[in-house]
C-alpha atoms as a PDB file:
ATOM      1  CA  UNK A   1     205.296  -9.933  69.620  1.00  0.00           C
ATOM      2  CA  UNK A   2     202.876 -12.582  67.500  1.00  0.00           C
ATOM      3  CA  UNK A   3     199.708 -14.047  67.310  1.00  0.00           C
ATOM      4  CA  UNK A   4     198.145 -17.235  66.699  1.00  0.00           C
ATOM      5  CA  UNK A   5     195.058 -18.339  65.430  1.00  0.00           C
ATOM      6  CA  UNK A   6     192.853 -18.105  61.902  1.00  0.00           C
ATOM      7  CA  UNK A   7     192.501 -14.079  61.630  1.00  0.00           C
ATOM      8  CA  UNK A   8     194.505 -11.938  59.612  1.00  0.00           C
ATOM      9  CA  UNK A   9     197.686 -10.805  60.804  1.00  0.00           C
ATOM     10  CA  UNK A  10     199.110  -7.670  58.604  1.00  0.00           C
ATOM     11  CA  UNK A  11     202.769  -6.732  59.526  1.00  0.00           C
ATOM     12  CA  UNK A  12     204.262  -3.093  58.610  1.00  0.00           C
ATOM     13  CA  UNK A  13     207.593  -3.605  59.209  1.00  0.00           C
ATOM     14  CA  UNK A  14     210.900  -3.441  56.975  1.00  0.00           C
ATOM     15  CA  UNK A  15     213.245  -6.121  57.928  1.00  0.00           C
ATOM     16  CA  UNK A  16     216.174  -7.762  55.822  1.00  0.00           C
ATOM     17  CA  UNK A  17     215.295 -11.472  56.373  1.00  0.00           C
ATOM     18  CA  UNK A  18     212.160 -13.903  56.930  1.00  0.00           C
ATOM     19  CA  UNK A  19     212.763 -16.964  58.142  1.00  0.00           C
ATOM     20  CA  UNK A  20     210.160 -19.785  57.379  1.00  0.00           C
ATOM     21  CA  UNK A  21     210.523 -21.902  60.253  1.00  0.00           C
ATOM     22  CA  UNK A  22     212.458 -20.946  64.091  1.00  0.00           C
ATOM     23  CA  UNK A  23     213.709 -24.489  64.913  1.00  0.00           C
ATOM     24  CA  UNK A  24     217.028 -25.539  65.103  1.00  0.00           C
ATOM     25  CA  UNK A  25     218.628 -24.313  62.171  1.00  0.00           C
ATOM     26  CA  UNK A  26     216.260 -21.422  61.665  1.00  0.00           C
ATOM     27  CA  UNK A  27     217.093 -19.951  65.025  1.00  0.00           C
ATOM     28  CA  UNK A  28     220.741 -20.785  64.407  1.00  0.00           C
ATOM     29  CA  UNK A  29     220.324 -18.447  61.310  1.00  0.00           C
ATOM     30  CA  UNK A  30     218.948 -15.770  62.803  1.00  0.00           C
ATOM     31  CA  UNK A  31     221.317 -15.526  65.727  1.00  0.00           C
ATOM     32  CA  UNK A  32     223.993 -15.135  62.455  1.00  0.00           C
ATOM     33  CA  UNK A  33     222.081 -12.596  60.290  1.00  0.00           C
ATOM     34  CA  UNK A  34     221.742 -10.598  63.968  1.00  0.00           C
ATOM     35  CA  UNK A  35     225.117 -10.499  64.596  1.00  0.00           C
ATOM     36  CA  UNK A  36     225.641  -9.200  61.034  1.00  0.00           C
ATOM     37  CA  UNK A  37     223.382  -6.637  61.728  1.00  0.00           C
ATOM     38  CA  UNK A  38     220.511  -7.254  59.949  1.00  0.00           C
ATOM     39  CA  UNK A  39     216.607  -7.337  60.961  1.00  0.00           C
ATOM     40  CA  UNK A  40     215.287 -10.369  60.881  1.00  0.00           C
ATOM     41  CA  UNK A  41     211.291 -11.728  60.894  1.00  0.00           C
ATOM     42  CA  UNK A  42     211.081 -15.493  62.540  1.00  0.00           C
ATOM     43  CA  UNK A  43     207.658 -17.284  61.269  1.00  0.00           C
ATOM     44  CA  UNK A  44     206.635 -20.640  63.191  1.00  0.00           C
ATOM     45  CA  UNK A  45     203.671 -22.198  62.830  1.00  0.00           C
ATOM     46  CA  UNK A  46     203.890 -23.751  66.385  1.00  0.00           C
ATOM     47  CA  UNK A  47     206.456 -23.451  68.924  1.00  0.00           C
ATOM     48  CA  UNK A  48     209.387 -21.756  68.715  1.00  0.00           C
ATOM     49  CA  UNK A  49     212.481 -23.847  68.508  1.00  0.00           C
ATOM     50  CA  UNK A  50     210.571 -26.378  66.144  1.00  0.00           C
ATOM     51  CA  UNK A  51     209.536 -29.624  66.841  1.00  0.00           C
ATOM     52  CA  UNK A  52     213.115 -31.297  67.928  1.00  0.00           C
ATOM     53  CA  UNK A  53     212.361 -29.955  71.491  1.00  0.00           C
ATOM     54  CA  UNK A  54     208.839 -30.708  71.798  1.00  0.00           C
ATOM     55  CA  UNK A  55     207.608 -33.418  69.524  1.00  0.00           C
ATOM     56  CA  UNK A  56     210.998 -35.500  68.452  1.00  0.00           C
ATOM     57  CA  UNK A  57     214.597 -35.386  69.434  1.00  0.00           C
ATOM     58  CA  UNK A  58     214.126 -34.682  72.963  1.00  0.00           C
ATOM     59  CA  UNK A  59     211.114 -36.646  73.959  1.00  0.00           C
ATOM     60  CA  UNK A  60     211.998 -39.682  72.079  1.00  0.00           C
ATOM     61  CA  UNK A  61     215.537 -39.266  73.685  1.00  0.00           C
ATOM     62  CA  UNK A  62     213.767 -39.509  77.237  1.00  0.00           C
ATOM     63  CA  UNK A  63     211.649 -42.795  76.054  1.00  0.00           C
ATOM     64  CA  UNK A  64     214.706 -44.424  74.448  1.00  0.00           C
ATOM     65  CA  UNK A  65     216.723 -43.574  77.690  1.00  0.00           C
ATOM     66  CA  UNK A  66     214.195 -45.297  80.084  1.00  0.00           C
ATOM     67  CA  UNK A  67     213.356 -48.362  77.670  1.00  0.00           C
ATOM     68  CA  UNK A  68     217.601 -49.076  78.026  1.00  0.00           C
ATOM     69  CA  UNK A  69     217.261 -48.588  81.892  1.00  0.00           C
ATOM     70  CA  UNK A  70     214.624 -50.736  82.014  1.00  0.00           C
ATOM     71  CA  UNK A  71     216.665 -53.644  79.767  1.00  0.00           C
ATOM     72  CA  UNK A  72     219.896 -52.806  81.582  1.00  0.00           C
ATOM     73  CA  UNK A  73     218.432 -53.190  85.105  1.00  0.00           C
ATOM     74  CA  UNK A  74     217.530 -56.719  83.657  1.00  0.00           C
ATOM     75  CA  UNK A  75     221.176 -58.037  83.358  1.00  0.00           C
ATOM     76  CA  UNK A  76     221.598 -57.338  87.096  1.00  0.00           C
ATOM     77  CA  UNK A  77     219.770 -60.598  87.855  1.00  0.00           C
ATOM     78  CA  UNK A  78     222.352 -63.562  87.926  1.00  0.00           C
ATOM     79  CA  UNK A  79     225.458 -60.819  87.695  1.00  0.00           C
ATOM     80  CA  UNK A  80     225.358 -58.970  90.778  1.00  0.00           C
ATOM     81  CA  UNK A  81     222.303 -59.466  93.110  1.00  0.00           C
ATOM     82  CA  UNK A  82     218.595 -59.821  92.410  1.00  0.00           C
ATOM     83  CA  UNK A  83     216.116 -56.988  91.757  1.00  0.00           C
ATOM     84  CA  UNK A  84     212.484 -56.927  90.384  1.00  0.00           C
ATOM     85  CA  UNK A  85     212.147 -54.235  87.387  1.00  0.00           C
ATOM     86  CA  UNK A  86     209.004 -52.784  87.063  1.00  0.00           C
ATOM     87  CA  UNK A  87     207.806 -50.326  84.061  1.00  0.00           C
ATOM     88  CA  UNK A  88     206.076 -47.034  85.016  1.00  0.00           C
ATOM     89  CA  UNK A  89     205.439 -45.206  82.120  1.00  0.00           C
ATOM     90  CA  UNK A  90     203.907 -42.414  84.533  1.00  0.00           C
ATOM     91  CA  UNK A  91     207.701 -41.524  85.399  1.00  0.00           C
ATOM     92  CA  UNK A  92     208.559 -41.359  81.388  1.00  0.00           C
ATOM     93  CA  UNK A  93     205.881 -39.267  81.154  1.00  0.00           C
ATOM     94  CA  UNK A  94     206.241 -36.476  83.591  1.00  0.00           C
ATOM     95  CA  UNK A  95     210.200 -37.047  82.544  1.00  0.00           C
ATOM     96  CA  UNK A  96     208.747 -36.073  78.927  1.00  0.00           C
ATOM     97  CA  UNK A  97     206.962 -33.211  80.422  1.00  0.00           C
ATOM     98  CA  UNK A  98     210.126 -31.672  82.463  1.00  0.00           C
ATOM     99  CA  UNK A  99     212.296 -31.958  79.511  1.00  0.00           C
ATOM    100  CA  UNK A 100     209.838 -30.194  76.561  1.00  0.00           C
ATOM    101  CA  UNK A 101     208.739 -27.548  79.661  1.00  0.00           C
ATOM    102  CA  UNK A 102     205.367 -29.102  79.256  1.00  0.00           C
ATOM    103  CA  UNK A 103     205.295 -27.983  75.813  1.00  0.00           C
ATOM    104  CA  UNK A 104     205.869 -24.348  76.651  1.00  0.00           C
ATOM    105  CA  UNK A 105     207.912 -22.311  74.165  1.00  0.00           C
ATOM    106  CA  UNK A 106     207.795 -19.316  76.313  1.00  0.00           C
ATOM    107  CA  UNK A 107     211.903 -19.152  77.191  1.00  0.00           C
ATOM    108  CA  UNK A 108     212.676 -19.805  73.719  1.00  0.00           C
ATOM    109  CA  UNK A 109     210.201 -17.042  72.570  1.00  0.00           C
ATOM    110  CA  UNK A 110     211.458 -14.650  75.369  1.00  0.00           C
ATOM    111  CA  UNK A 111     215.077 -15.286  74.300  1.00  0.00           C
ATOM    112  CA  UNK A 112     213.965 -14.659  70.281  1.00  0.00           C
ATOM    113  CA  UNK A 113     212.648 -11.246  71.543  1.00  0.00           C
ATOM    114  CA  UNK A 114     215.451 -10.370  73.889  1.00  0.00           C
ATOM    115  CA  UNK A 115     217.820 -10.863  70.522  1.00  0.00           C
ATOM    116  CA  UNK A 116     215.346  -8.504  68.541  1.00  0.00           C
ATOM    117  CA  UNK A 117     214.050 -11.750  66.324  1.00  0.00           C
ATOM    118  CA  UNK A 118     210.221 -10.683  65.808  1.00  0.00           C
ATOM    119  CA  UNK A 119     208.032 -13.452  66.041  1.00  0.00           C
ATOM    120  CA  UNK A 120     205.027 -14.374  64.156  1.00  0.00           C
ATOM    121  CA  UNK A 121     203.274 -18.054  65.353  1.00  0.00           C
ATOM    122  CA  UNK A 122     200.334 -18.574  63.714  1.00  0.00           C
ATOM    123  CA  UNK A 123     198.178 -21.202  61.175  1.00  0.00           C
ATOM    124  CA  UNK A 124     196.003 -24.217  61.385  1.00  0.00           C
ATOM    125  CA  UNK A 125     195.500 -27.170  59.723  1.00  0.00           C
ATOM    126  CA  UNK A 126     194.346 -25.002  56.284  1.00  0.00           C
ATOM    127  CA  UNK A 127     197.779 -23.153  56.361  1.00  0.00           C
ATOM    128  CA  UNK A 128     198.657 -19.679  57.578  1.00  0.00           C
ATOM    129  CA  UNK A 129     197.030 -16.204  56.499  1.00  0.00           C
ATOM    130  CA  UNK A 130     199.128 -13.259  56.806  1.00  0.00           C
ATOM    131  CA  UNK A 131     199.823 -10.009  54.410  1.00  0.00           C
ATOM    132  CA  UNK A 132     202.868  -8.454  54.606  1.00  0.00           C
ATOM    133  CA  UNK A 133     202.588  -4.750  53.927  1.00  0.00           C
END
């Protein structure tokens, strides 16, 4: 389906659309050319579905979520009862994990290729090489 890494990747294909990019709205827009019928080429530099799932919106989501736990569970002391609150950021952490798949894009990848959405994943901190034939 793809590759990463530095070498050369030369694709012989004719398709109708390259997207630059599968996250969010890049996988959104594929799912819409498919349906119109047209081929479509999906390039992402790291994991499919962008960095929302991975690196941003859902990790920081779990963080934020267990920081207001944490304050909330304070307010129980003098209100209802007495507890004592303490802060495991191992629990975040593997929380983190769960939720990103431990940084696995495979089920998003496996879904772009069950829709017929090639995928290309590759480049490093100099940029990607590829020639499109």
């Amino acid at each position: 389906m793809g590759t990463t890494g530095k070498e050369n990747l030369k694709v012989n294909a004719t398709v109708d659309v390259i997207i630059l990019g599968v996250g969010s709205c890049g996988e959104d827009l594929s799912l819409q050319l498919l349906d119109a019928g047209l081929n479509v080429v999906g390039i992402e530099a790291s994991l499919v579905g962008g960095e929302c799932p991975y690196y941003a919106c859902l990790p920081s989501k779990v963080m934020v979520r267990a920081a207001n736990v944490l304050k909330e569970a304070e307010r129980l002391n003098g209100m209802a009862g007495h507890a004592e609150v303490i802060p495991d950021w191992k629990q975040v952490s593997d929380r983190v994990r769960e939720t990103t798949g431990n940084w696995d894009d495979s089920v998003a990848a496996d879904l772009h290729e069950l829709l017929e959405v090639e995928k290309l994943a590759f480049g490093d901190e100099e940029g990607p090489e590829a020639e499109f034939n």
